[in-house]
PDB file of N, CA and C in Angstrom:
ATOM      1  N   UNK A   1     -37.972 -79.408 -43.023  1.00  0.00           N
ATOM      2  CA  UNK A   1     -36.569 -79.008 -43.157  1.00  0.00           C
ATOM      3  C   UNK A   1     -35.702 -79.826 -42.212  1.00  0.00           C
ATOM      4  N   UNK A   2     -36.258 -80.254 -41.096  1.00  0.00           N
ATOM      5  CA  UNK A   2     -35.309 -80.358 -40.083  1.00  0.00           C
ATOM      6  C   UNK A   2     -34.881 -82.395 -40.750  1.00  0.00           C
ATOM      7  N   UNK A   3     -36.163 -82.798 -41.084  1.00  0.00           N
ATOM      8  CA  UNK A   3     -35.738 -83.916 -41.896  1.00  0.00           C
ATOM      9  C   UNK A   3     -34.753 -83.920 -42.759  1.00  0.00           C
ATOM     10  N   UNK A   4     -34.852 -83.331 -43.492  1.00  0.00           N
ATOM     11  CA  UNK A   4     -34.082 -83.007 -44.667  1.00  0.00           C
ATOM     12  C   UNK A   4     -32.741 -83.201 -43.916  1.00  0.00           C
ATOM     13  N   UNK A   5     -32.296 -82.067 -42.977  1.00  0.00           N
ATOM     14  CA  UNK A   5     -31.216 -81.751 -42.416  1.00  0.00           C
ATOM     15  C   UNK A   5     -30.766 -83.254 -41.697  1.00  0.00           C
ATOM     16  N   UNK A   6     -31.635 -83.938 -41.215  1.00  0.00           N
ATOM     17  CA  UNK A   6     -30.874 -84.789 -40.449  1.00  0.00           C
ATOM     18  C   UNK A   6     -30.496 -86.032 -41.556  1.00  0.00           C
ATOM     19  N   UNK A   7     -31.210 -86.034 -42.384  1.00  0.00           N
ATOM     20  CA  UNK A   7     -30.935 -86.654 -43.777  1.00  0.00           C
ATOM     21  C   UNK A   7     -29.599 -86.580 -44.295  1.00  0.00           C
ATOM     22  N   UNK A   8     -29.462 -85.210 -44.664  1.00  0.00           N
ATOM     23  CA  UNK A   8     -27.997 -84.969 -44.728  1.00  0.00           C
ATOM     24  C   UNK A   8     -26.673 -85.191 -44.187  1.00  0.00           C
ATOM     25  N   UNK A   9     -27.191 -84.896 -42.705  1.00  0.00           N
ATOM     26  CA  UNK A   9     -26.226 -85.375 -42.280  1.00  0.00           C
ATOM     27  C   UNK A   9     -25.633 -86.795 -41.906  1.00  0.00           C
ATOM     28  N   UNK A  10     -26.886 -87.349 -42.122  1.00  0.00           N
ATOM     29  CA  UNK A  10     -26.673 -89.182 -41.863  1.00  0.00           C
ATOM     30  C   UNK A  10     -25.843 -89.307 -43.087  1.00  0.00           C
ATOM     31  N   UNK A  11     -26.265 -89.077 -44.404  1.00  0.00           N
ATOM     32  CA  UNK A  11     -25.405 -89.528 -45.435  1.00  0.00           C
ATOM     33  C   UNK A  11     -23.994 -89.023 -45.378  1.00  0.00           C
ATOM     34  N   UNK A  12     -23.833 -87.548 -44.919  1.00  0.00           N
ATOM     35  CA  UNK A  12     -22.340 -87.212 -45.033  1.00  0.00           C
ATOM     36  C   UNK A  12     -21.639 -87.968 -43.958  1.00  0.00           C
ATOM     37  N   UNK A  13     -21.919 -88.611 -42.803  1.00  0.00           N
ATOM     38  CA  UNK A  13     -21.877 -89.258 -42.142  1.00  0.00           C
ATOM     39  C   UNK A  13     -21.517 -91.157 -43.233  1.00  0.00           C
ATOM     40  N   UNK A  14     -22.162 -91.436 -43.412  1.00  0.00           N
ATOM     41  CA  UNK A  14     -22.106 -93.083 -43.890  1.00  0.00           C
ATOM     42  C   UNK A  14     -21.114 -92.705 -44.914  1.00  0.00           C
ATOM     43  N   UNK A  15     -21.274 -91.656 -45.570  1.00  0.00           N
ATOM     44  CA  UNK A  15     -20.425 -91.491 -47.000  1.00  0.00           C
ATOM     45  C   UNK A  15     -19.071 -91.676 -46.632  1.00  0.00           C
ATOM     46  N   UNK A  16     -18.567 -90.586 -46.066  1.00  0.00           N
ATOM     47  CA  UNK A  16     -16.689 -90.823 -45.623  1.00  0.00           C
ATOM     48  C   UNK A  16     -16.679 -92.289 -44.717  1.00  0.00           C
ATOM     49  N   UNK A  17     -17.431 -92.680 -43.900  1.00  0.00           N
ATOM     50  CA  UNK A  17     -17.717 -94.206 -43.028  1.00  0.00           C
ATOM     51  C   UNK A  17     -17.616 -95.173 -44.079  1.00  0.00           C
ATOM     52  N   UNK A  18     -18.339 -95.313 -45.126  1.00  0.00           N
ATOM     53  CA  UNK A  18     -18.232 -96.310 -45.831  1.00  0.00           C
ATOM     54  C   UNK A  18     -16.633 -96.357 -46.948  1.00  0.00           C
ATOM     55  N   UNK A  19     -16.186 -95.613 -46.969  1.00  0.00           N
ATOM     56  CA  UNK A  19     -15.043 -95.373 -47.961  1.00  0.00           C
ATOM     57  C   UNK A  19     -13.964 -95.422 -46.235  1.00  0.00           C
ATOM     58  N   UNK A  20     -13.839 -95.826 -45.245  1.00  0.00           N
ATOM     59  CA  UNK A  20     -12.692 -95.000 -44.329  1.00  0.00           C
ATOM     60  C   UNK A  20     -11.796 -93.991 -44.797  1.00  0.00           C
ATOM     61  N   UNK A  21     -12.560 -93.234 -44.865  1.00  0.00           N
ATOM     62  CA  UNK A  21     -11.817 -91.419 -44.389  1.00  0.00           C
ATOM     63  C   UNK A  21     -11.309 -91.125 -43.631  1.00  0.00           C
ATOM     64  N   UNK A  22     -11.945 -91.776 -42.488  1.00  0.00           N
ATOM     65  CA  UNK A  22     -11.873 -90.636 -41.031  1.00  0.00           C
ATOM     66  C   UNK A  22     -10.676 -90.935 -40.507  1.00  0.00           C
ATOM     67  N   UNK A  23      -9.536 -91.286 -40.571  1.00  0.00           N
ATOM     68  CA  UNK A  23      -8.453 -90.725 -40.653  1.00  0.00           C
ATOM     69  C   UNK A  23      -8.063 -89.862 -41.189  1.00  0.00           C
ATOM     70  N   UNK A  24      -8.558 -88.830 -42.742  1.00  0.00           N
ATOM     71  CA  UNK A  24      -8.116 -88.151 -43.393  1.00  0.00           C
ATOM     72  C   UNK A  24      -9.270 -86.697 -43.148  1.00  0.00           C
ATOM     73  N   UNK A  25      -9.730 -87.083 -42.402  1.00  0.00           N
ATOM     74  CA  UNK A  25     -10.656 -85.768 -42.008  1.00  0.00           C
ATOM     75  C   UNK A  25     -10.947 -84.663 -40.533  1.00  0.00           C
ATOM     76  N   UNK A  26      -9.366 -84.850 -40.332  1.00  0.00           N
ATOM     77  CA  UNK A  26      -9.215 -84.137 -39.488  1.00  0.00           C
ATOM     78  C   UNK A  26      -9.545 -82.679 -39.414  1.00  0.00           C
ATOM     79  N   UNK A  27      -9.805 -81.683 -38.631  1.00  0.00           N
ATOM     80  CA  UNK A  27      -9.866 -80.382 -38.647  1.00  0.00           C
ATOM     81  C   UNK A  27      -8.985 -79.805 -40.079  1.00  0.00           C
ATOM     82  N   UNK A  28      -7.688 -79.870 -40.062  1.00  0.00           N
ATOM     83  CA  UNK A  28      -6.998 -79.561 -40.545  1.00  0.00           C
ATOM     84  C   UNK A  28      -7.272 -79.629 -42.373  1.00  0.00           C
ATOM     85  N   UNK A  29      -7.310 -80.770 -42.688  1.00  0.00           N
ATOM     86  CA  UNK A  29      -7.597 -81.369 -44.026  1.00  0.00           C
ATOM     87  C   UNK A  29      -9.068 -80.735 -44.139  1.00  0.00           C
ATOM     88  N   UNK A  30      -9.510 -80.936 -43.264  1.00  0.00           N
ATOM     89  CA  UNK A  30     -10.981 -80.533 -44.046  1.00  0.00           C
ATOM     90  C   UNK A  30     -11.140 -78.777 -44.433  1.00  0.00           C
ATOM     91  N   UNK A  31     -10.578 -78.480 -43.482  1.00  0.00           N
ATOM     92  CA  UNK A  31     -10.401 -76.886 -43.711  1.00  0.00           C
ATOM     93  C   UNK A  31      -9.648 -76.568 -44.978  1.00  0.00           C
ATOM     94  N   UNK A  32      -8.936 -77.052 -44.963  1.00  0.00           N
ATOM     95  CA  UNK A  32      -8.393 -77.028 -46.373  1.00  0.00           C
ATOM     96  C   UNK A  32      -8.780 -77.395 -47.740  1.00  0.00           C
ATOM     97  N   UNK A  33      -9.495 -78.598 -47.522  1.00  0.00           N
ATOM     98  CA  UNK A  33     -10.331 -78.966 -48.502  1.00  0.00           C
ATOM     99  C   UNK A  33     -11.634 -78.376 -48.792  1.00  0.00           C
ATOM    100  N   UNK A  34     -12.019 -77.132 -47.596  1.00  0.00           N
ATOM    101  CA  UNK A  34     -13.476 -76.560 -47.883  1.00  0.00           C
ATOM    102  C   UNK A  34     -12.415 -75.257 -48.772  1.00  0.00           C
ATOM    103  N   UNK A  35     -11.702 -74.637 -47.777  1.00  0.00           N
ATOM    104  CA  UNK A  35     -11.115 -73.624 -48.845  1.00  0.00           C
ATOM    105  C   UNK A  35     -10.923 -73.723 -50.058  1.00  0.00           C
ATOM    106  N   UNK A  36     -10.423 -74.763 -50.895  1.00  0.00           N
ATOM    107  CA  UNK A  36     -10.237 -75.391 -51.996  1.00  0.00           C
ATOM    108  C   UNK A  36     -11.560 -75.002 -52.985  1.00  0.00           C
ATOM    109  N   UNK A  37     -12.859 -75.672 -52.040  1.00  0.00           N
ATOM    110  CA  UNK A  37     -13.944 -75.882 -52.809  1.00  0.00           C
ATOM    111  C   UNK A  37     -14.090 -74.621 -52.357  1.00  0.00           C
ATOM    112  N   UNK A  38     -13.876 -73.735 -52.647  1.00  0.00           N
ATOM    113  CA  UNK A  38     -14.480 -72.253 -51.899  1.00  0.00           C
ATOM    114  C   UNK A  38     -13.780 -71.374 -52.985  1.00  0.00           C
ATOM    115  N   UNK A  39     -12.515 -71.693 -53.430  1.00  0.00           N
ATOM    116  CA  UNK A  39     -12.194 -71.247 -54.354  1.00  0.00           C
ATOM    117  C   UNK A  39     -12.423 -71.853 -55.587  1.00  0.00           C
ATOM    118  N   UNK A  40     -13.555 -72.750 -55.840  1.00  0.00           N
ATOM    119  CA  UNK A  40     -13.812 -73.212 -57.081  1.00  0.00           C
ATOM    120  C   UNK A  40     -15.167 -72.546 -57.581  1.00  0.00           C
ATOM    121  N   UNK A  41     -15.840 -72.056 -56.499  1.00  0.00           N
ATOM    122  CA  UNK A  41     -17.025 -71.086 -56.489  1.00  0.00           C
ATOM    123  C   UNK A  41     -16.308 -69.789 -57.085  1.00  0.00           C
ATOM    124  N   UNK A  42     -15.224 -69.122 -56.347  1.00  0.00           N
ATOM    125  CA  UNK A  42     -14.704 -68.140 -57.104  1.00  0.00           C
ATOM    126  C   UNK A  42     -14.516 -68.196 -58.648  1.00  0.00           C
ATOM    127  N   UNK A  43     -13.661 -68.897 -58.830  1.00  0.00           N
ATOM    128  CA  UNK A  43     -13.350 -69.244 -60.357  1.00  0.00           C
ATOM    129  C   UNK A  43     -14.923 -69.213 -60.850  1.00  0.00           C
ATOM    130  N   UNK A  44     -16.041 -69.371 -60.699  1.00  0.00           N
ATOM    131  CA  UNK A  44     -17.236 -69.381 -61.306  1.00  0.00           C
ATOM    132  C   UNK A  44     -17.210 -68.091 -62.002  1.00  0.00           C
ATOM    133  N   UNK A  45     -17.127 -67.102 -61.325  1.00  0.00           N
ATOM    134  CA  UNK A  45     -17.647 -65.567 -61.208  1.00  0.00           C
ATOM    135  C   UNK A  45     -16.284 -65.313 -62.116  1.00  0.00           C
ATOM    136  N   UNK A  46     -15.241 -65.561 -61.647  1.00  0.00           N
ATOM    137  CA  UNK A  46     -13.813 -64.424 -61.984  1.00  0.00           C
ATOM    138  C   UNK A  46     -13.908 -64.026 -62.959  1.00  0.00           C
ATOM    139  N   UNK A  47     -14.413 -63.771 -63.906  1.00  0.00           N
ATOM    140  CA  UNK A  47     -14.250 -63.369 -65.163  1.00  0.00           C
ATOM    141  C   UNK A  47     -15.630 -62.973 -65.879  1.00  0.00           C
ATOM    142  N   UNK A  48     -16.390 -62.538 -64.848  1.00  0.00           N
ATOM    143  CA  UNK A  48     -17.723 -62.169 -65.471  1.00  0.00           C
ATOM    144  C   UNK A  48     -18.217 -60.756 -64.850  1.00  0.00           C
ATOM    145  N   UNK A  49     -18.515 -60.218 -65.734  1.00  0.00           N
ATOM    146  CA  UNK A  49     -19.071 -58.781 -65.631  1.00  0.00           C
ATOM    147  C   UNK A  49     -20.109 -58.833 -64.552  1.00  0.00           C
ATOM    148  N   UNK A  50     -20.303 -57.950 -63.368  1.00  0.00           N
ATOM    149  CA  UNK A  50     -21.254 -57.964 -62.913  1.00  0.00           C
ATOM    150  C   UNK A  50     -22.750 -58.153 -63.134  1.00  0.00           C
ATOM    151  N   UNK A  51     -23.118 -57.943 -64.295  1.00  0.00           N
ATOM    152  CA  UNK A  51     -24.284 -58.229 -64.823  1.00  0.00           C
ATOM    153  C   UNK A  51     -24.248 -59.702 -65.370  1.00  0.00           C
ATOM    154  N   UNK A  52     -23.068 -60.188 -65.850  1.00  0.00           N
ATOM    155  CA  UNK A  52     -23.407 -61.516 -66.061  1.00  0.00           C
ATOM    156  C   UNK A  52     -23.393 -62.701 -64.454  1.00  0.00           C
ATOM    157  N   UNK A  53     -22.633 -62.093 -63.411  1.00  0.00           N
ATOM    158  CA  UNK A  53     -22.158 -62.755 -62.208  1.00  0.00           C
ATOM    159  C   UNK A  53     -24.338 -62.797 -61.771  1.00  0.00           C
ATOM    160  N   UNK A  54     -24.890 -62.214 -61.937  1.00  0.00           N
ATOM    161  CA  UNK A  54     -26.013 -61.754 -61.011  1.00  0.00           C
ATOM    162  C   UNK A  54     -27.168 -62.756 -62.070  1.00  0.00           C
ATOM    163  N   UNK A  55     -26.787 -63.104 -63.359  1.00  0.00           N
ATOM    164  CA  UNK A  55     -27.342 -63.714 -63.901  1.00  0.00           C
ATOM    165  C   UNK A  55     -26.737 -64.704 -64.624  1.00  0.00           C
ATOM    166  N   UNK A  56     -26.235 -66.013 -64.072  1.00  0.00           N
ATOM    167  CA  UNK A  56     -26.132 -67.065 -64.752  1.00  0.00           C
ATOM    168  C   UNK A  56     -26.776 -67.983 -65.556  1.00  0.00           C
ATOM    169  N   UNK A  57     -26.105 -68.731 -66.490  1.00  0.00           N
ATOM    170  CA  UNK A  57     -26.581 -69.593 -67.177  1.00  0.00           C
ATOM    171  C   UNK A  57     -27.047 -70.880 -66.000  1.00  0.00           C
ATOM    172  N   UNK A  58     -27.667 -71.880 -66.366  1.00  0.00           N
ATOM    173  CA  UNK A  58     -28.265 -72.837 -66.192  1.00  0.00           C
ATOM    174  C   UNK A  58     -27.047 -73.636 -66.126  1.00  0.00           C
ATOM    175  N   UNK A  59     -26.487 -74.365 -66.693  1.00  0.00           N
ATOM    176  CA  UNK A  59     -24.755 -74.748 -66.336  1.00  0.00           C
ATOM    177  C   UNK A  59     -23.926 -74.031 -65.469  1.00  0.00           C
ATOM    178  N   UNK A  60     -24.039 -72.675 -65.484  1.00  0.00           N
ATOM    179  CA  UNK A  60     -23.280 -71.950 -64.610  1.00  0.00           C
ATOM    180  C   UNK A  60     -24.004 -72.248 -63.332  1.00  0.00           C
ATOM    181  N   UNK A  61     -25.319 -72.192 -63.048  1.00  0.00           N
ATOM    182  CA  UNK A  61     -25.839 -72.284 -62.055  1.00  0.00           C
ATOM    183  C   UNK A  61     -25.700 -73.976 -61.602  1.00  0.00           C
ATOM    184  N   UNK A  62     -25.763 -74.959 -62.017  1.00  0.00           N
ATOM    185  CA  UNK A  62     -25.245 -76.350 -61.633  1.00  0.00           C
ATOM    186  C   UNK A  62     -24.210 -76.717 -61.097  1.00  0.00           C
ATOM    187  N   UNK A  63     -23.437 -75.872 -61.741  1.00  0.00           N
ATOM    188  CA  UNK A  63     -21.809 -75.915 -61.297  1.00  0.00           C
ATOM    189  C   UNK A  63     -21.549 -75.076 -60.208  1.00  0.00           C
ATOM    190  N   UNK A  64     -22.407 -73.857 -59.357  1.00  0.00           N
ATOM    191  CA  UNK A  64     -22.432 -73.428 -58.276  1.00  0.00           C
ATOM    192  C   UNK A  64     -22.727 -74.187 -57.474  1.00  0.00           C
ATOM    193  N   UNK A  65     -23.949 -74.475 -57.914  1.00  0.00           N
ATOM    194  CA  UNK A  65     -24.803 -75.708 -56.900  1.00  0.00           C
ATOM    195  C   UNK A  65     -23.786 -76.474 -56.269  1.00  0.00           C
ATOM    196  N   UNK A  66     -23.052 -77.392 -56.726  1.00  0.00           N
ATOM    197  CA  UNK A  66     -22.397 -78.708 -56.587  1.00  0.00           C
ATOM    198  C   UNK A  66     -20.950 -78.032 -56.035  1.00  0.00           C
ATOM    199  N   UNK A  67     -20.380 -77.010 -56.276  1.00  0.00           N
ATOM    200  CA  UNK A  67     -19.155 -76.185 -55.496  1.00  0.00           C
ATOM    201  C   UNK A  67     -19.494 -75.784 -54.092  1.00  0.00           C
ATOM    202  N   UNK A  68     -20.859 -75.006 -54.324  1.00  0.00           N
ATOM    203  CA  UNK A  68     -21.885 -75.087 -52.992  1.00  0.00           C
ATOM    204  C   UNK A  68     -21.598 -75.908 -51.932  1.00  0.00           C
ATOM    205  N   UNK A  69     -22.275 -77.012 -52.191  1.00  0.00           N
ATOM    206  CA  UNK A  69     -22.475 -78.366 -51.743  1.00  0.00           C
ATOM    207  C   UNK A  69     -21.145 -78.725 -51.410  1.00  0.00           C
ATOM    208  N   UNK A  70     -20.342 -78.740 -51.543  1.00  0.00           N
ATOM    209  CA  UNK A  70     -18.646 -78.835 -51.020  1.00  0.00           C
ATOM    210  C   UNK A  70     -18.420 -78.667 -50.470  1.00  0.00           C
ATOM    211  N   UNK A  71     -18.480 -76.903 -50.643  1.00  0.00           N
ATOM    212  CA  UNK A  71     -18.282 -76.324 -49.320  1.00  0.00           C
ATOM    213  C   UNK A  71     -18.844 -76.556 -48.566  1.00  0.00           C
ATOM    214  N   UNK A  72     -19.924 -76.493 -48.080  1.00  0.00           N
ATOM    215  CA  UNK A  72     -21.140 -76.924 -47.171  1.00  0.00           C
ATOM    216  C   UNK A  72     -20.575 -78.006 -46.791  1.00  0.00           C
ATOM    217  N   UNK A  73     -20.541 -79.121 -47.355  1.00  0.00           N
ATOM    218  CA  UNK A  73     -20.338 -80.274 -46.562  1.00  0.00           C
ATOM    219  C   UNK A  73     -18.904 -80.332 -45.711  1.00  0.00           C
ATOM    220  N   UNK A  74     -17.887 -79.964 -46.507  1.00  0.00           N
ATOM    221  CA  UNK A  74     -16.448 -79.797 -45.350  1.00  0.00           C
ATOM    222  C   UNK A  74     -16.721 -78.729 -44.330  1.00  0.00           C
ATOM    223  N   UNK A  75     -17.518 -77.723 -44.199  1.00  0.00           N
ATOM    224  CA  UNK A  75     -17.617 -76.794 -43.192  1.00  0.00           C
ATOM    225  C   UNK A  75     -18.458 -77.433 -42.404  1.00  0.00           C
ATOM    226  N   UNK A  76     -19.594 -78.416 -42.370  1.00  0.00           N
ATOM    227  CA  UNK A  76     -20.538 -78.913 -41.697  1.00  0.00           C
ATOM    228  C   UNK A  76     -19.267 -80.228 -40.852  1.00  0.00           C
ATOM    229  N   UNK A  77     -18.744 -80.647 -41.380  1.00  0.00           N
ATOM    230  CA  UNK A  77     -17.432 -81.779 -40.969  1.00  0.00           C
ATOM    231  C   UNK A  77     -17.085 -81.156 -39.724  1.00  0.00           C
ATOM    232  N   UNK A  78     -15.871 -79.522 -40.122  1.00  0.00           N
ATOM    233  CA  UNK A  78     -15.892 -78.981 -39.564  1.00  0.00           C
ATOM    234  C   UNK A  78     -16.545 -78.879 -38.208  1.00  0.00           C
ATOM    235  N   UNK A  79     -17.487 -78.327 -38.294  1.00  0.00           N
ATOM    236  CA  UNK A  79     -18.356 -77.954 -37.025  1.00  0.00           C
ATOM    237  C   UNK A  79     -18.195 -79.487 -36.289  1.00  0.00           C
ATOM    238  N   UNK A  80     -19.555 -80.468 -36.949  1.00  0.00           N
ATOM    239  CA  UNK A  80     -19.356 -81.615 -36.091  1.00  0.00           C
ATOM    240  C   UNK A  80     -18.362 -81.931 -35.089  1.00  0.00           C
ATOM    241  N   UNK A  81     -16.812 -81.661 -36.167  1.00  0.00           N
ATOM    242  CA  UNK A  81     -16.001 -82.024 -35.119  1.00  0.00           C
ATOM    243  C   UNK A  81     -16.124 -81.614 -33.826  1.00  0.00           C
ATOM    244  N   UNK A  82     -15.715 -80.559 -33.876  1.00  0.00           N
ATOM    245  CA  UNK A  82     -15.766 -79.632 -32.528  1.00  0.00           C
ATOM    246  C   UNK A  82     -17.198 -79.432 -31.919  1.00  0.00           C
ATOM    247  N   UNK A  83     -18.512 -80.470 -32.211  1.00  0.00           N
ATOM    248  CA  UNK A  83     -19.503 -80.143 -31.758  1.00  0.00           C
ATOM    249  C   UNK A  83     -20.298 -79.130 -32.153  1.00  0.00           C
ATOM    250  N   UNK A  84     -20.031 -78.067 -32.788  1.00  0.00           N
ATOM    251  CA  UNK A  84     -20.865 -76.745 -33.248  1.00  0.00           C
ATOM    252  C   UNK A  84     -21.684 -77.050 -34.303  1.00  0.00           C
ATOM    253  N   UNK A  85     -23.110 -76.844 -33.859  1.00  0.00           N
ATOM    254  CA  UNK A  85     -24.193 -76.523 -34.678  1.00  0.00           C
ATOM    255  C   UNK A  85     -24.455 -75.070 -35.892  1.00  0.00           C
ATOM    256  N   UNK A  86     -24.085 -75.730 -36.964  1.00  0.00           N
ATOM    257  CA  UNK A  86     -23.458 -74.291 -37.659  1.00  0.00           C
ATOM    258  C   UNK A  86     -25.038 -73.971 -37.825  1.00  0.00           C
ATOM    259  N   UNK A  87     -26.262 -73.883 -37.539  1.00  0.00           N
ATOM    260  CA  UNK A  87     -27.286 -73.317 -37.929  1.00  0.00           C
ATOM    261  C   UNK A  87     -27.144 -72.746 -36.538  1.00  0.00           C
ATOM    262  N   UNK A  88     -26.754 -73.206 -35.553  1.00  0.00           N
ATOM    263  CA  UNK A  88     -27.020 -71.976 -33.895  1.00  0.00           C
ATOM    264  C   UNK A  88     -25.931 -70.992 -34.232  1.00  0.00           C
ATOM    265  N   UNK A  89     -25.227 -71.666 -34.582  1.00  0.00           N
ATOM    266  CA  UNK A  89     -23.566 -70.489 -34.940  1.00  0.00           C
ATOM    267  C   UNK A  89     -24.364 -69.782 -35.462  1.00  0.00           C
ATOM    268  N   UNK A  90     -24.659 -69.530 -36.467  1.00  0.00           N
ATOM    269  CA  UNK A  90     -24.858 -68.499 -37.893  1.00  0.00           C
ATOM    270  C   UNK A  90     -26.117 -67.451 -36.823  1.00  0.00           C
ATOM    271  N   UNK A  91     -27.276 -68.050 -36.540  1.00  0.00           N
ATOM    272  CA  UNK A  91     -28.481 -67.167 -35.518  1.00  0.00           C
ATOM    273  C   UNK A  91     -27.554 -66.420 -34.363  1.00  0.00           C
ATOM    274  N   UNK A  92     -26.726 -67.306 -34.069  1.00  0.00           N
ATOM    275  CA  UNK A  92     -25.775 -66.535 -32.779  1.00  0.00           C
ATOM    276  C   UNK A  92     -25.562 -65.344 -33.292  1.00  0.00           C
ATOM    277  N   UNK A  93     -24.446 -65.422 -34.380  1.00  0.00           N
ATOM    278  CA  UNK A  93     -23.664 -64.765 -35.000  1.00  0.00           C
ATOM    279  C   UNK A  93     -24.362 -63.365 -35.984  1.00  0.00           C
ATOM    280  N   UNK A  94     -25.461 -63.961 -36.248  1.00  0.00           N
ATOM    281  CA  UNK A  94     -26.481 -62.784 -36.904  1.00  0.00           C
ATOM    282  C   UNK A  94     -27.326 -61.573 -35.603  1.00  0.00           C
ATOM    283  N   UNK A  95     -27.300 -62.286 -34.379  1.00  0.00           N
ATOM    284  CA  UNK A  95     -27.405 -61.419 -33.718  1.00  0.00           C
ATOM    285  C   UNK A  95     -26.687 -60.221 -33.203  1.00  0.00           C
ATOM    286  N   UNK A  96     -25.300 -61.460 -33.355  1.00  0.00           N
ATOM    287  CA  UNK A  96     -23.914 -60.371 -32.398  1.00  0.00           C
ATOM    288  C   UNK A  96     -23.629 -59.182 -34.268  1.00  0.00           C
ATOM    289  N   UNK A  97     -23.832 -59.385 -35.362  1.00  0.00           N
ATOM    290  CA  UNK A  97     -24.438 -58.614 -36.210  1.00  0.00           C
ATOM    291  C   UNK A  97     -24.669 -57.731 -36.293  1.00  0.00           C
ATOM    292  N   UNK A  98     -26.204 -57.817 -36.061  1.00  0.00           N
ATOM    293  CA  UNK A  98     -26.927 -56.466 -35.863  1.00  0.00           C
ATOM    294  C   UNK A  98     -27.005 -55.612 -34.538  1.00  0.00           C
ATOM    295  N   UNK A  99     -26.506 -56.415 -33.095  1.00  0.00           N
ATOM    296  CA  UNK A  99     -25.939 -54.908 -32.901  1.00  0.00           C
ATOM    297  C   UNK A  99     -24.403 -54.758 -33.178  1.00  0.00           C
ATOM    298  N   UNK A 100     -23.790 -54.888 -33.696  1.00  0.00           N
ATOM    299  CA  UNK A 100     -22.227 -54.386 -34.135  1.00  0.00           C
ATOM    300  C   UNK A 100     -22.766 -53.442 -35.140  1.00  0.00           C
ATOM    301  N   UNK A 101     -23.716 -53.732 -36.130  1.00  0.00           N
ATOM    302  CA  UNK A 101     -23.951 -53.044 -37.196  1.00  0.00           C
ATOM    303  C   UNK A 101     -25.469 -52.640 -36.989  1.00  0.00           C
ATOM    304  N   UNK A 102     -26.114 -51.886 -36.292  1.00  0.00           N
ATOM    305  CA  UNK A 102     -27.073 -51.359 -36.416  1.00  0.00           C
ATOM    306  C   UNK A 102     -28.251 -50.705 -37.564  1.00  0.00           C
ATOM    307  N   UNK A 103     -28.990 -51.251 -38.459  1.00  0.00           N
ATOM    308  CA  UNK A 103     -29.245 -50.777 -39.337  1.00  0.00           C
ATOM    309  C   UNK A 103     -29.097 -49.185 -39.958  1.00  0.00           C
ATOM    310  N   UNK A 104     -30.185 -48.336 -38.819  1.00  0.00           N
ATOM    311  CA  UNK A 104     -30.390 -46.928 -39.029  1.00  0.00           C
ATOM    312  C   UNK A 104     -28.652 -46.760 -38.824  1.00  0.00           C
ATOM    313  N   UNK A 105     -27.375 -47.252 -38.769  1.00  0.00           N
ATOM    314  CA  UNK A 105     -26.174 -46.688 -38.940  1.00  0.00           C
ATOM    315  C   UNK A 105     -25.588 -47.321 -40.287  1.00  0.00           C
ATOM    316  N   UNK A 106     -25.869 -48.121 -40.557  1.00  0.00           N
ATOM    317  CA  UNK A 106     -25.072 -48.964 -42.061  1.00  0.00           C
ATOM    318  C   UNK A 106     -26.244 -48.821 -42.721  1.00  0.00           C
ATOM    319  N   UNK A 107     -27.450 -48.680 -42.873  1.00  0.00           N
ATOM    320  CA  UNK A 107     -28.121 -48.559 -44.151  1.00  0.00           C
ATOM    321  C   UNK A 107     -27.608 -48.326 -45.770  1.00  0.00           C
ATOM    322  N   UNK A 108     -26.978 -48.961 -46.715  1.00  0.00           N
ATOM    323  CA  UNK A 108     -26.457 -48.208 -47.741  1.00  0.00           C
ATOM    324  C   UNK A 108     -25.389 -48.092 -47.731  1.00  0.00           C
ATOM    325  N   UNK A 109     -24.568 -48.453 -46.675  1.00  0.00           N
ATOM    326  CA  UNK A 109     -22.825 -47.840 -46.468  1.00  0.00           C
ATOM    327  C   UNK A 109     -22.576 -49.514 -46.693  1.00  0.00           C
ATOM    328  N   UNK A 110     -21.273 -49.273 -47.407  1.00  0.00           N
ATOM    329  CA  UNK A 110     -20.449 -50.801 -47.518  1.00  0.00           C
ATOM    330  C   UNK A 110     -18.726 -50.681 -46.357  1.00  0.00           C
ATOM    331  N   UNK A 111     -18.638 -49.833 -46.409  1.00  0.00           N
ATOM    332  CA  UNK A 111     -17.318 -49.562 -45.518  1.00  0.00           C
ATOM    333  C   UNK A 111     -17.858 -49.587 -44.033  1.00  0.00           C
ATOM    334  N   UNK A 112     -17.403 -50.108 -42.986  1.00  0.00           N
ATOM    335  CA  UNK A 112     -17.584 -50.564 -41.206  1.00  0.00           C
ATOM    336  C   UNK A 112     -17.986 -49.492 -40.924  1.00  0.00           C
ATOM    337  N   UNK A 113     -18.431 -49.261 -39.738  1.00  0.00           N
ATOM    338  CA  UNK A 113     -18.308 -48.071 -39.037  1.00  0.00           C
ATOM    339  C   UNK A 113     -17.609 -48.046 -37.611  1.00  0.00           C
TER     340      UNK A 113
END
């Protein structure tokens, strides 16, 4: 995995490098441009019955994939900038989690406590 990962990031790396971007990929723009792709994942679902949202087609599922992947990559931009490892973020953040939300207290409940 961790190959993989550094894989990735070399290419998202050379990719905007080889085209000069990086003037256009400031905090700002990119945040905006992940929101964008964040709402193109929405539009997937908007109009599908819960039973169809939980089971997509094979096209439907490609076209997540690759909206996915969007997002992912402007939020990974993101981080870089500012240095943050969004895989320590997320473990951080899953800790500060579960105790905010304690299982034996949210088990089953969707509303905070």
């Amino acid at each position: 995995m961790k190959d993989r990962r550094a894989e990735l990031d070399e290419t998202i790396l050379r990719f905007a490098r080889e085209r000069k971007w990086g003037k256009y990929h400031g905090p700002k723009n990119l945040a905006m441009a992940m929101v964008k792709e964040a709402a193109e994942i929405v539009e997937i679902f908007q109009w599908l019955t819960p039973a169809q949202a939980k089971n997509l087609t094979a096209a439907q599922r490609a076209h997540l994939a690759e909206e996915l992947a969007d997002t992912y990559i402007y939020l990974k931009k993101i981080g870089d900038h500012f240095g943050i490892d969004l895989t320590e973020a997320s473990l951080a953040k899953m800790k500060k989690n579960a105790l905010k939300y304690p299982a034996a207290l949210n088990r089953g409940r969707i509303h905070k406590r």
